[in-house]
C-alpha atoms as a PDB file:
ATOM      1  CA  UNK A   1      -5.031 -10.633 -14.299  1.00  0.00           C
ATOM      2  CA  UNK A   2      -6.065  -7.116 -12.988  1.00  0.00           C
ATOM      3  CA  UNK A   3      -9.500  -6.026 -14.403  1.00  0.00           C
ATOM      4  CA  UNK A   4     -10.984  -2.397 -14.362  1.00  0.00           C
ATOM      5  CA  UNK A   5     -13.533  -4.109 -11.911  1.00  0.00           C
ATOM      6  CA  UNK A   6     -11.295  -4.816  -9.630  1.00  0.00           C
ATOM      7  CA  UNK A   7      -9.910  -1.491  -9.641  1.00  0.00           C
ATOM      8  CA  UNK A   8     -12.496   0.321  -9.136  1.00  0.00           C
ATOM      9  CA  UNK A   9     -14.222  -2.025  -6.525  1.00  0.00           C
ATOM     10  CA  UNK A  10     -11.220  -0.507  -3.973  1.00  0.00           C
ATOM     11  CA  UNK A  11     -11.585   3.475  -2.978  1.00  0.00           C
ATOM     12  CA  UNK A  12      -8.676   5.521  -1.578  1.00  0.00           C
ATOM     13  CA  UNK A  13      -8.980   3.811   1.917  1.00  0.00           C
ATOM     14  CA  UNK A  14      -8.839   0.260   1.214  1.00  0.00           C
ATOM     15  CA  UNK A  15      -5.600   1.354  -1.279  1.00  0.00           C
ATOM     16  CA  UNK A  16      -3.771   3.164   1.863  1.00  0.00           C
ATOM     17  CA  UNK A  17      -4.719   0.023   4.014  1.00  0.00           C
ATOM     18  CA  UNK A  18      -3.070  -2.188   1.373  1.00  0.00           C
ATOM     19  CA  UNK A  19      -0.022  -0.040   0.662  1.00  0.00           C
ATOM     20  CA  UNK A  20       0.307  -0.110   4.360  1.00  0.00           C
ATOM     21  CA  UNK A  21      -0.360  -3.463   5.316  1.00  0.00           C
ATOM     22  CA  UNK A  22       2.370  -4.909   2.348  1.00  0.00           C
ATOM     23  CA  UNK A  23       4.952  -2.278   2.922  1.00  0.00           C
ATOM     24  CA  UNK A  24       4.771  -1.773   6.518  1.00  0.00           C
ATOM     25  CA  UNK A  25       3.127  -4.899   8.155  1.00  0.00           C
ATOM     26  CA  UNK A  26       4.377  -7.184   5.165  1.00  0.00           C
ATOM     27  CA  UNK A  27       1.553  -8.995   4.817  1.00  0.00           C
ATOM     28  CA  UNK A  28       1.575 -10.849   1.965  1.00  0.00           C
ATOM     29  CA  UNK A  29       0.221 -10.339  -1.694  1.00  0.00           C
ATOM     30  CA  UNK A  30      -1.972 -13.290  -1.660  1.00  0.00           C
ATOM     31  CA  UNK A  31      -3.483 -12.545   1.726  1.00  0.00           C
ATOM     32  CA  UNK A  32      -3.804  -9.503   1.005  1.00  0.00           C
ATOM     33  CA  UNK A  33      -6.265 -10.472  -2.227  1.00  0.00           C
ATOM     34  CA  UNK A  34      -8.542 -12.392  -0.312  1.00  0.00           C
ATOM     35  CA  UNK A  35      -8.798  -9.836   1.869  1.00  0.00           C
ATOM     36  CA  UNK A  36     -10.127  -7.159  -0.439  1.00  0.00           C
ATOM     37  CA  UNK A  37     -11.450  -9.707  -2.768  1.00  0.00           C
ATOM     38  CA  UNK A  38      -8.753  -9.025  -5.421  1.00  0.00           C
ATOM     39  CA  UNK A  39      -6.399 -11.119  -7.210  1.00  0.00           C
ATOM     40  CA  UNK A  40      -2.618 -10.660  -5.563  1.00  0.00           C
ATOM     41  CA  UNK A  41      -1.751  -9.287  -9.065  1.00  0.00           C
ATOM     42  CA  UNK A  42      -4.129  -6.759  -8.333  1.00  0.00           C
ATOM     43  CA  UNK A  43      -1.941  -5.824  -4.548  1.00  0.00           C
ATOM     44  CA  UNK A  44       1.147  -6.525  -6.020  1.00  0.00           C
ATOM     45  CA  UNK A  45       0.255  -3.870  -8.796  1.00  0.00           C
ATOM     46  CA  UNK A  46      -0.842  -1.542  -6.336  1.00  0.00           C
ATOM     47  CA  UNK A  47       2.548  -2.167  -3.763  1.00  0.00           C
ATOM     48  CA  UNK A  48       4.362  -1.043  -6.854  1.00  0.00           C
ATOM     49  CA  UNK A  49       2.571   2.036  -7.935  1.00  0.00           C
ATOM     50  CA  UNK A  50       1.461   0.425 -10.954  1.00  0.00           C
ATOM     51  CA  UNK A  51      -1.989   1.085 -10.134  1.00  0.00           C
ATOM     52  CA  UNK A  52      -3.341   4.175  -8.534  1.00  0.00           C
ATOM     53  CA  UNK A  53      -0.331   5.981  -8.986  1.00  0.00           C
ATOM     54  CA  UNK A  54      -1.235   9.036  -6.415  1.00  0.00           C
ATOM     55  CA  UNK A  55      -2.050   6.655  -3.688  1.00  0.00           C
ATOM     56  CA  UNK A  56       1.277   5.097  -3.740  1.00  0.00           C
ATOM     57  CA  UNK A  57       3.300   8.355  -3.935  1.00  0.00           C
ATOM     58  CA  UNK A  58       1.297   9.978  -1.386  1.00  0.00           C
ATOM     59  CA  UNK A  59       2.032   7.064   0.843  1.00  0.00           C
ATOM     60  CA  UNK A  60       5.448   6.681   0.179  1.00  0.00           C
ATOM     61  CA  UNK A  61       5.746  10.669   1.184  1.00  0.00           C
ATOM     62  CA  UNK A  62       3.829  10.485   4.419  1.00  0.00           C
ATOM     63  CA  UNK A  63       6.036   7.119   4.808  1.00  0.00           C
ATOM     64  CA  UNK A  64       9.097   8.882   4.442  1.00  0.00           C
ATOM     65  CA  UNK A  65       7.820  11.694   6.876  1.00  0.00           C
ATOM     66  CA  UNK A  66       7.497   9.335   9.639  1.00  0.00           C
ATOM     67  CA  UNK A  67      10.671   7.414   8.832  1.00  0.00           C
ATOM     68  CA  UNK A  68      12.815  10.675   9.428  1.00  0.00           C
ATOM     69  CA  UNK A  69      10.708  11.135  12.146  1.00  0.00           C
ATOM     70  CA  UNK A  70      11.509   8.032  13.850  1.00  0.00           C
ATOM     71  CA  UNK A  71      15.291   8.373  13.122  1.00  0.00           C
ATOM     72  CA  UNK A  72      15.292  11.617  14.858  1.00  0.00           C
ATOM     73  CA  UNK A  73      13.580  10.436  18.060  1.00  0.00           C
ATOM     74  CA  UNK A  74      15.752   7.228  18.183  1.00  0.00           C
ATOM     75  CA  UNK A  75      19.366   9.754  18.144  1.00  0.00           C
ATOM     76  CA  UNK A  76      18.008  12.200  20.460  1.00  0.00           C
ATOM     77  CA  UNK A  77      17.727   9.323  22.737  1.00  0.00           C
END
């Protein structure tokens, strides 16, 4: 179960660095909660916007960003 504690025991950072490694590296929500010393309710909360709402939509923007970006560079090639 996700506590308050828990919540706020993680700044901005370590959120970006989970949304990232889940989304992007897909490391796992389990790993990811020993990691950060957090249960993987806790990530998988967070990899779903659940918690700390403005994190994850800020990520999924810049995340977007640099997926278009990508596409581009790949069909100019």
């Amino acid at each position: 179960m996700t506590t308050a504690h828990e919540l706020n025991g993680l700044n901005d950072e370590s959120i970006y660095s989970i949304l990232y490694f889940y989304h992007v590296e897909e490391i796992s929500a389990e790993h990811l909660g020993v990691k950060f010393g957090v249960s993987s309710l806790t990530i998988e909360g967070i990899a779903k916007g659940r918690y700390r709402p403005k994190c994850y939509e800020n990520f999924m923007i810049v995340e977007g960003i640099l997926e278009r970006r990508l596409v581009k560079r790949v069909q100019s090639q």
